[in-house]
PDB file of N, CA and C in Angstrom:
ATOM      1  N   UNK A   1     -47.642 -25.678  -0.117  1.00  0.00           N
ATOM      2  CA  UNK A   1     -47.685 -24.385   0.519  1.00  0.00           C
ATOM      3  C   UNK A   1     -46.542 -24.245   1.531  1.00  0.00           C
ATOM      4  N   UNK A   2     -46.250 -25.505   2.129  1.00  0.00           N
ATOM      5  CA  UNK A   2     -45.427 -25.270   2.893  1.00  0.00           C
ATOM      6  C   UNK A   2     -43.859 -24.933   2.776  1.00  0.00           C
ATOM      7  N   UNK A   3     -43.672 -25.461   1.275  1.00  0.00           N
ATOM      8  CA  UNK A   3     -42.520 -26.077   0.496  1.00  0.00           C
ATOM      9  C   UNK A   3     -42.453 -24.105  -0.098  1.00  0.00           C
ATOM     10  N   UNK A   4     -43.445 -23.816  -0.396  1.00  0.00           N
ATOM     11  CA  UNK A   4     -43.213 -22.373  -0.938  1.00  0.00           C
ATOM     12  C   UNK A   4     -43.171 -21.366   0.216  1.00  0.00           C
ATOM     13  N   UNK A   5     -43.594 -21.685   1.540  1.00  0.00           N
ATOM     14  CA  UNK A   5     -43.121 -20.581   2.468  1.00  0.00           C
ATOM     15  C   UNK A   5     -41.479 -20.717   3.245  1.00  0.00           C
ATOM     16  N   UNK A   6     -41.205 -22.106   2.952  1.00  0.00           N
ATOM     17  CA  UNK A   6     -39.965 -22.361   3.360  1.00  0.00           C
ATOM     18  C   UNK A   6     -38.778 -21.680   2.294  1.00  0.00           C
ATOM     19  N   UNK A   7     -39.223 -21.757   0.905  1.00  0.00           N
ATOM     20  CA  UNK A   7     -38.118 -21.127   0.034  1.00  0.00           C
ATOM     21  C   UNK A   7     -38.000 -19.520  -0.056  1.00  0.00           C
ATOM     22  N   UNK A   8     -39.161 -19.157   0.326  1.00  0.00           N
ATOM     23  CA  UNK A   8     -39.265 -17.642   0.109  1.00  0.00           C
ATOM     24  C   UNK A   8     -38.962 -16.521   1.876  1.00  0.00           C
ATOM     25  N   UNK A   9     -38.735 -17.722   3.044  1.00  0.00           N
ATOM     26  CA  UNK A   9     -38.581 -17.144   4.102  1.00  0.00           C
ATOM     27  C   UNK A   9     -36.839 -17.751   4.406  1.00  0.00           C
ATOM     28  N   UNK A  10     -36.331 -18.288   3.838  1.00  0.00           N
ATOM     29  CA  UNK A  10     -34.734 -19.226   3.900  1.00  0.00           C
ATOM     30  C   UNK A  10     -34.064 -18.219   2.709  1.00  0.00           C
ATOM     31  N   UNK A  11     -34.856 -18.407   1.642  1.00  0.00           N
ATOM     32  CA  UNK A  11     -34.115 -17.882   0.308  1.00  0.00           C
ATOM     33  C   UNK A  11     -33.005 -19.079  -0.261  1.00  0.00           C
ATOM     34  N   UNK A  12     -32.217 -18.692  -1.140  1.00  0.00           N
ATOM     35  CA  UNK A  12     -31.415 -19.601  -2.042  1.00  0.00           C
ATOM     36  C   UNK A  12     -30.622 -20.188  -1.199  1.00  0.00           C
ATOM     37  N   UNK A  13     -30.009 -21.946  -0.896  1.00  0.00           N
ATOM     38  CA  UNK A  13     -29.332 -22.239  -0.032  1.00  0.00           C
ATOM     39  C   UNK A  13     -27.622 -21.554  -0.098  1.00  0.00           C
ATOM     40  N   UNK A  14     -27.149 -21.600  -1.525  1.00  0.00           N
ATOM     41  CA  UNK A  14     -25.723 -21.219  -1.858  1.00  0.00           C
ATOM     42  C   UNK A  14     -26.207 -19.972  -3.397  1.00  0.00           C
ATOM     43  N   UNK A  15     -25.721 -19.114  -3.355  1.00  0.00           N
ATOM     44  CA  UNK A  15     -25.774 -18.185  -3.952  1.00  0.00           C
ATOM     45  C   UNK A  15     -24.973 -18.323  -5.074  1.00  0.00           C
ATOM     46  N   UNK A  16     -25.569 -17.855  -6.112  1.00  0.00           N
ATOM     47  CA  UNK A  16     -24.330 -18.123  -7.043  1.00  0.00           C
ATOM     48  C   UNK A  16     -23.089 -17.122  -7.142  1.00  0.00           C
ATOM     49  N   UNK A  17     -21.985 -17.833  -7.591  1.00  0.00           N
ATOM     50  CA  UNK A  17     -20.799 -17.046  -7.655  1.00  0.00           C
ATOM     51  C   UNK A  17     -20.377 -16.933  -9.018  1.00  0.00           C
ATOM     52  N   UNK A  18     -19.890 -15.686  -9.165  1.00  0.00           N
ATOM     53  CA  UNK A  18     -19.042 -15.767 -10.377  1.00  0.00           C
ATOM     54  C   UNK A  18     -18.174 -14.270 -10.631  1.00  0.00           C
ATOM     55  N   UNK A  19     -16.862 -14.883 -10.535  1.00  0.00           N
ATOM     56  CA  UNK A  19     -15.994 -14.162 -11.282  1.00  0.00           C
ATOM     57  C   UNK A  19     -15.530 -13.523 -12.400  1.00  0.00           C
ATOM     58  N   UNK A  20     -15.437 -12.186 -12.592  1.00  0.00           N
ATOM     59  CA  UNK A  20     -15.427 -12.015 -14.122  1.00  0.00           C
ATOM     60  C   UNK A  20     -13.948 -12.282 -14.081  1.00  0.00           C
ATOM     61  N   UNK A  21     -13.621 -12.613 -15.604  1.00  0.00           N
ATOM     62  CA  UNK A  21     -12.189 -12.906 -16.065  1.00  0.00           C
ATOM     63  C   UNK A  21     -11.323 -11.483 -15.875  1.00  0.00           C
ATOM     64  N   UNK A  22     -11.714 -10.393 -15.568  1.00  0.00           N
ATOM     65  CA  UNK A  22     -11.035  -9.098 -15.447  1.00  0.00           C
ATOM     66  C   UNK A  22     -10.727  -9.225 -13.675  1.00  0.00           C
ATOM     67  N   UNK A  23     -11.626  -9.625 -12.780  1.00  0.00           N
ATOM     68  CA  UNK A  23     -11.091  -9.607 -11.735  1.00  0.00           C
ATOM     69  C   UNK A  23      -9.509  -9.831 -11.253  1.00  0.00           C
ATOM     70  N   UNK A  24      -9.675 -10.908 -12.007  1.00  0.00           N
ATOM     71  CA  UNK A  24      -8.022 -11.406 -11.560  1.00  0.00           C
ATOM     72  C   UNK A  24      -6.821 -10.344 -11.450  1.00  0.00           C
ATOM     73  N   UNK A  25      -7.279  -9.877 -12.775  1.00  0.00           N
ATOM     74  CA  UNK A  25      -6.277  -8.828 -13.267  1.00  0.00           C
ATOM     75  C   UNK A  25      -6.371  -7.418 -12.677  1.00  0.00           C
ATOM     76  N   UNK A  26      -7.931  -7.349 -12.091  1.00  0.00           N
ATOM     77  CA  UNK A  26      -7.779  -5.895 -11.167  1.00  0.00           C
ATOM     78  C   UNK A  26      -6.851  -6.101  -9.726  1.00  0.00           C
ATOM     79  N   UNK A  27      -7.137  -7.147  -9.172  1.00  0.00           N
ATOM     80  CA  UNK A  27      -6.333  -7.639  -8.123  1.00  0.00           C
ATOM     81  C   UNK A  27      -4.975  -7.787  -8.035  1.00  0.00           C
ATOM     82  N   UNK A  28      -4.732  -8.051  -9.111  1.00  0.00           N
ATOM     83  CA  UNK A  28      -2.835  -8.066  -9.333  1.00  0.00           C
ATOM     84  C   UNK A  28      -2.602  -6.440  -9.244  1.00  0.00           C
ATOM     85  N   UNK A  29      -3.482  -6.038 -10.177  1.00  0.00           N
ATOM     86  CA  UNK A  29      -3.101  -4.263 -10.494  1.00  0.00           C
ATOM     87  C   UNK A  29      -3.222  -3.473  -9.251  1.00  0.00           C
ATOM     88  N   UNK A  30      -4.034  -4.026  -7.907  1.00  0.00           N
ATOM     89  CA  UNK A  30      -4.117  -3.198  -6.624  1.00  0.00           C
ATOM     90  C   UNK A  30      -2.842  -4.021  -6.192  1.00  0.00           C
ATOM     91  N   UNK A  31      -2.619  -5.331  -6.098  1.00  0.00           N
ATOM     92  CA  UNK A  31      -1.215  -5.222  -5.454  1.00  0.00           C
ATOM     93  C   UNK A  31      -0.181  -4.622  -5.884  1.00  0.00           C
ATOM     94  N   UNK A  32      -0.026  -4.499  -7.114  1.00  0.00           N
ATOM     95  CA  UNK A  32       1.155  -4.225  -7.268  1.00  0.00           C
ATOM     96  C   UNK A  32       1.005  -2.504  -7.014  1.00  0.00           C
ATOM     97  N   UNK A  33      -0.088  -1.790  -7.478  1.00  0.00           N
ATOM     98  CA  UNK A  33      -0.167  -0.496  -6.927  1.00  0.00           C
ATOM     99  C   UNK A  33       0.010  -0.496  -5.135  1.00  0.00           C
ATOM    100  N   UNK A  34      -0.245  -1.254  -4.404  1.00  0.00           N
ATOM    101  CA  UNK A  34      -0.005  -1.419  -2.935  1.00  0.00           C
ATOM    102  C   UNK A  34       1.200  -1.426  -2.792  1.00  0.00           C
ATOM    103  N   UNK A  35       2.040  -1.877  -3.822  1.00  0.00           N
ATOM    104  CA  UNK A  35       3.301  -2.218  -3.331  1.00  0.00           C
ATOM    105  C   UNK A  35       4.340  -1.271  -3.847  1.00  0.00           C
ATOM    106  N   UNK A  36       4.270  -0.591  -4.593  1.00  0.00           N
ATOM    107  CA  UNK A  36       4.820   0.716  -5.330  1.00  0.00           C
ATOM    108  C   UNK A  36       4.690   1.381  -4.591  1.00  0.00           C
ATOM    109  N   UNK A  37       3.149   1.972  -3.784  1.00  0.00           N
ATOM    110  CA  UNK A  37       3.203   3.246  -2.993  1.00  0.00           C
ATOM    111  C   UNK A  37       3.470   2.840  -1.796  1.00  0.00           C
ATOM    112  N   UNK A  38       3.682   2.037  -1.072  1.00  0.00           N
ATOM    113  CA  UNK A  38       4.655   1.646  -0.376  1.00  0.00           C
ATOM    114  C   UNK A  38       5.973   2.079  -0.323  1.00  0.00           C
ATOM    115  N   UNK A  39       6.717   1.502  -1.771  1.00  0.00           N
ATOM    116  CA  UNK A  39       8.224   2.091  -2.066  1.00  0.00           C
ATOM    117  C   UNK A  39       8.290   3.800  -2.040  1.00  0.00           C
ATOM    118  N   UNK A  40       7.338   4.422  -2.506  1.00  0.00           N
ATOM    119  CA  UNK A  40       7.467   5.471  -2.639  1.00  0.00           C
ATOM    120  C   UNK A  40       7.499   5.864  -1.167  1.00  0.00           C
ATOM    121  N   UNK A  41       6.513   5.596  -0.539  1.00  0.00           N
ATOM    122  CA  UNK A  41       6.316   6.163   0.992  1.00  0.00           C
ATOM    123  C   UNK A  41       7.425   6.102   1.953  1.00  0.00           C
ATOM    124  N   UNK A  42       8.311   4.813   1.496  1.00  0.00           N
ATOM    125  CA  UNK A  42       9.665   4.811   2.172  1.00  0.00           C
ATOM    126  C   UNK A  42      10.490   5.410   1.707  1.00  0.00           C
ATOM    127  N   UNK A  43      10.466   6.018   0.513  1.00  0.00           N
ATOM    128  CA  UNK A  43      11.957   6.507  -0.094  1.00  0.00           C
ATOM    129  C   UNK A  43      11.709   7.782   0.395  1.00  0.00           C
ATOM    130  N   UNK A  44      10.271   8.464   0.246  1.00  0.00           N
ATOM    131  CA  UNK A  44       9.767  10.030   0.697  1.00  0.00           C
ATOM    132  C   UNK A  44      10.635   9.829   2.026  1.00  0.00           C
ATOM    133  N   UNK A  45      10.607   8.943   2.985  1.00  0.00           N
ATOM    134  CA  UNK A  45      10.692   9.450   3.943  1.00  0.00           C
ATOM    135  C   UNK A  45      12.124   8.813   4.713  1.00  0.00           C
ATOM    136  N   UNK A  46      12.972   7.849   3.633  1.00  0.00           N
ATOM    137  CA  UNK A  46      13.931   7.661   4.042  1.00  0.00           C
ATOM    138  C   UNK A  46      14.645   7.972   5.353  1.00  0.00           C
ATOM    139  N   UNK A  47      14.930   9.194   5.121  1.00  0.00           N
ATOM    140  CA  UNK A  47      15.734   9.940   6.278  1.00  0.00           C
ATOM    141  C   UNK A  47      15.162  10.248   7.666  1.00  0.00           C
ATOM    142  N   UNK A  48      14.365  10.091   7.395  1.00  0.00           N
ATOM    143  CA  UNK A  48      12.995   9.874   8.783  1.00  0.00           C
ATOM    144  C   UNK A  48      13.437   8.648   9.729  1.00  0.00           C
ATOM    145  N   UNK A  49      13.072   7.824   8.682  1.00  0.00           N
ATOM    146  CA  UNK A  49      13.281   6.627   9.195  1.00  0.00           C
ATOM    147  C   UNK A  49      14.650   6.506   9.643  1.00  0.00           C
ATOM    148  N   UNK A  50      15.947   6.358   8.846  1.00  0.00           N
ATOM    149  CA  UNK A  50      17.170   6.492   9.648  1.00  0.00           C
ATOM    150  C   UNK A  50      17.255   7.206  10.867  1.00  0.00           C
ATOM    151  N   UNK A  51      16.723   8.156  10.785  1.00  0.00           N
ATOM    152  CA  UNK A  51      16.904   9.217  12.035  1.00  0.00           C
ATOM    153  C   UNK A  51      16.685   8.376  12.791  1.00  0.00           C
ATOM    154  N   UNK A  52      15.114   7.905  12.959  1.00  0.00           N
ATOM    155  CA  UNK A  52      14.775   7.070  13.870  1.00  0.00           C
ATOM    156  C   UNK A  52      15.857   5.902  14.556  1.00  0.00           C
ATOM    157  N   UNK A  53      16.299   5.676  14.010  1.00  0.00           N
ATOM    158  CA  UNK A  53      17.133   4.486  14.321  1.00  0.00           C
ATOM    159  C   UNK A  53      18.490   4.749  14.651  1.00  0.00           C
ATOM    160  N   UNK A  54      18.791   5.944  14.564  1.00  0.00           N
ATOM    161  CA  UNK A  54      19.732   6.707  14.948  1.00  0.00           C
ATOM    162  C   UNK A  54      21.194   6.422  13.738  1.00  0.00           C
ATOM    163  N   UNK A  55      20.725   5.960  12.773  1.00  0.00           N
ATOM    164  CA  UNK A  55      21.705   5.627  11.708  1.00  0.00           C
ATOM    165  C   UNK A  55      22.073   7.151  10.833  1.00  0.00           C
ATOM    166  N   UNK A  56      21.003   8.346  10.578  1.00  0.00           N
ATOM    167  CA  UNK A  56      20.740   9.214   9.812  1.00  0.00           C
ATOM    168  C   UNK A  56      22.016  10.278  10.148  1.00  0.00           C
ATOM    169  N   UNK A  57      22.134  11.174   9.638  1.00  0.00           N
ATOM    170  CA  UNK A  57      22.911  12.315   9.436  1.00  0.00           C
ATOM    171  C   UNK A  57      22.148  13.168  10.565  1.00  0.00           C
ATOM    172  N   UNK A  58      22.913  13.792  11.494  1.00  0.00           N
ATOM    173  CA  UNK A  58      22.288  14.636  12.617  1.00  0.00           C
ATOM    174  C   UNK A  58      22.476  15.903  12.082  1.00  0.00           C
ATOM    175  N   UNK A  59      21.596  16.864  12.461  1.00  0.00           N
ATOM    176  CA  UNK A  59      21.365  18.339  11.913  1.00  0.00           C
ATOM    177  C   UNK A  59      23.030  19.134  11.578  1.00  0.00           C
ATOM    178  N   UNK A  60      23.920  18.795  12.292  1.00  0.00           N
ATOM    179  CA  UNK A  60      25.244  19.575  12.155  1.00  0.00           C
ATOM    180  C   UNK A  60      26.131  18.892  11.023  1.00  0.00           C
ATOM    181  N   UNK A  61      25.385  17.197  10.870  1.00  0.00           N
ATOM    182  CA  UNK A  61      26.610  16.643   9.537  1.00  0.00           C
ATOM    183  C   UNK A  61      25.530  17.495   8.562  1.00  0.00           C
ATOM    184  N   UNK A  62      23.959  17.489   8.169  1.00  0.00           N
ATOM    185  CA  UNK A  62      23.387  17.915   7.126  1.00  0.00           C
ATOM    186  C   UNK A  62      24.230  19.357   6.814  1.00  0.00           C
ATOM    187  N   UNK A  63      24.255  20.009   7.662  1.00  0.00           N
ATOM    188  CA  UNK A  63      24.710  21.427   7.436  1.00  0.00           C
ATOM    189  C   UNK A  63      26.210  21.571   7.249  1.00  0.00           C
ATOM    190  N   UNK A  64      26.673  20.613   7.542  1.00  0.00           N
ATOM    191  CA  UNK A  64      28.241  20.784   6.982  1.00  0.00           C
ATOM    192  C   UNK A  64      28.418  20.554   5.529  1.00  0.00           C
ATOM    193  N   UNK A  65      27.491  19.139   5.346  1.00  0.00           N
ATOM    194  CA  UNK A  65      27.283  18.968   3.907  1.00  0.00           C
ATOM    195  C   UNK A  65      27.192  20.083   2.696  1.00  0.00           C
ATOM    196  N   UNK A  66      25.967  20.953   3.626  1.00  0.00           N
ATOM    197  CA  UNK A  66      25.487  22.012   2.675  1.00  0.00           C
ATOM    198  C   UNK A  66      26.323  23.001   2.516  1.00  0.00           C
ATOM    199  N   UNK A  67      26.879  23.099   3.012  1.00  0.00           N
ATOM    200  CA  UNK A  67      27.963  24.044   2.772  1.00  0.00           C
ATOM    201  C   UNK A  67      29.425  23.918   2.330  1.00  0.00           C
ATOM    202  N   UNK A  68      29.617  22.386   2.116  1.00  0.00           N
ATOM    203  CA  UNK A  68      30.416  22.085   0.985  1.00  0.00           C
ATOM    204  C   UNK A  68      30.030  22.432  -0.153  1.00  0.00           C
ATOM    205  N   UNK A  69      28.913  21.910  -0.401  1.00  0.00           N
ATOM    206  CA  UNK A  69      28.292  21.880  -1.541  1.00  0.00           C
ATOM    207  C   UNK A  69      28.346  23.718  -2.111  1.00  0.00           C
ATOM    208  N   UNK A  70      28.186  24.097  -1.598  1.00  0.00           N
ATOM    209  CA  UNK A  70      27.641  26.336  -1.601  1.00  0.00           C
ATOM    210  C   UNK A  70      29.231  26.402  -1.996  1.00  0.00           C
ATOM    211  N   UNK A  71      30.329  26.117  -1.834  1.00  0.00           N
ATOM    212  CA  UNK A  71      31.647  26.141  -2.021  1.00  0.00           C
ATOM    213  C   UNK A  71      32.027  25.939  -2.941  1.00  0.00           C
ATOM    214  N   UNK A  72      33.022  26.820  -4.479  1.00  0.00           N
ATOM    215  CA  UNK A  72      33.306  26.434  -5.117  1.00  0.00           C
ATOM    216  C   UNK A  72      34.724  25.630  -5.106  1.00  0.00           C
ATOM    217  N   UNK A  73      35.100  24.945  -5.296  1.00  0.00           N
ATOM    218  CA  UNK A  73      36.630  24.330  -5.366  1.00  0.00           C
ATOM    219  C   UNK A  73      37.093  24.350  -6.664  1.00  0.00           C
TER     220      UNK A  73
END
């Protein structure tokens, strides 16, 4: 009696584990999706980021640009 109130108030000492053989492969597929939208998130915002750092094109080179460009030669 005692042996059955101890297992049913403790429960299982180690639980079982098990991995399905697809796990592996979902886990690769979130990193590498982690790591793509990543790239994307930096390229979206490239110029952001330069700005920041003061490396980027300031509002008067963008607009000189653009108006080469509007120019036929």
């Amino acid at each position: 009696m005692f042996y059955l109130a101890q297992v049913l108030l403790t429960g299982p000492l180690a639980p079982p584990a098990y991995l399905d053989p697809g796990s592996g492969s979902f886990l690769i597929q979130m990193l590498i999706a982690a790591v793509l939208g990543i790239a994307v998130a930096v390229r979206a915002s490239w110029g952001k980021i330069m700005k920041l750092f003061g490396k980027g094109k300031t509002d008067e080179q963008a607009d000189d640009d653009a108006d080469d460009k509007d120019t036929v030669k």
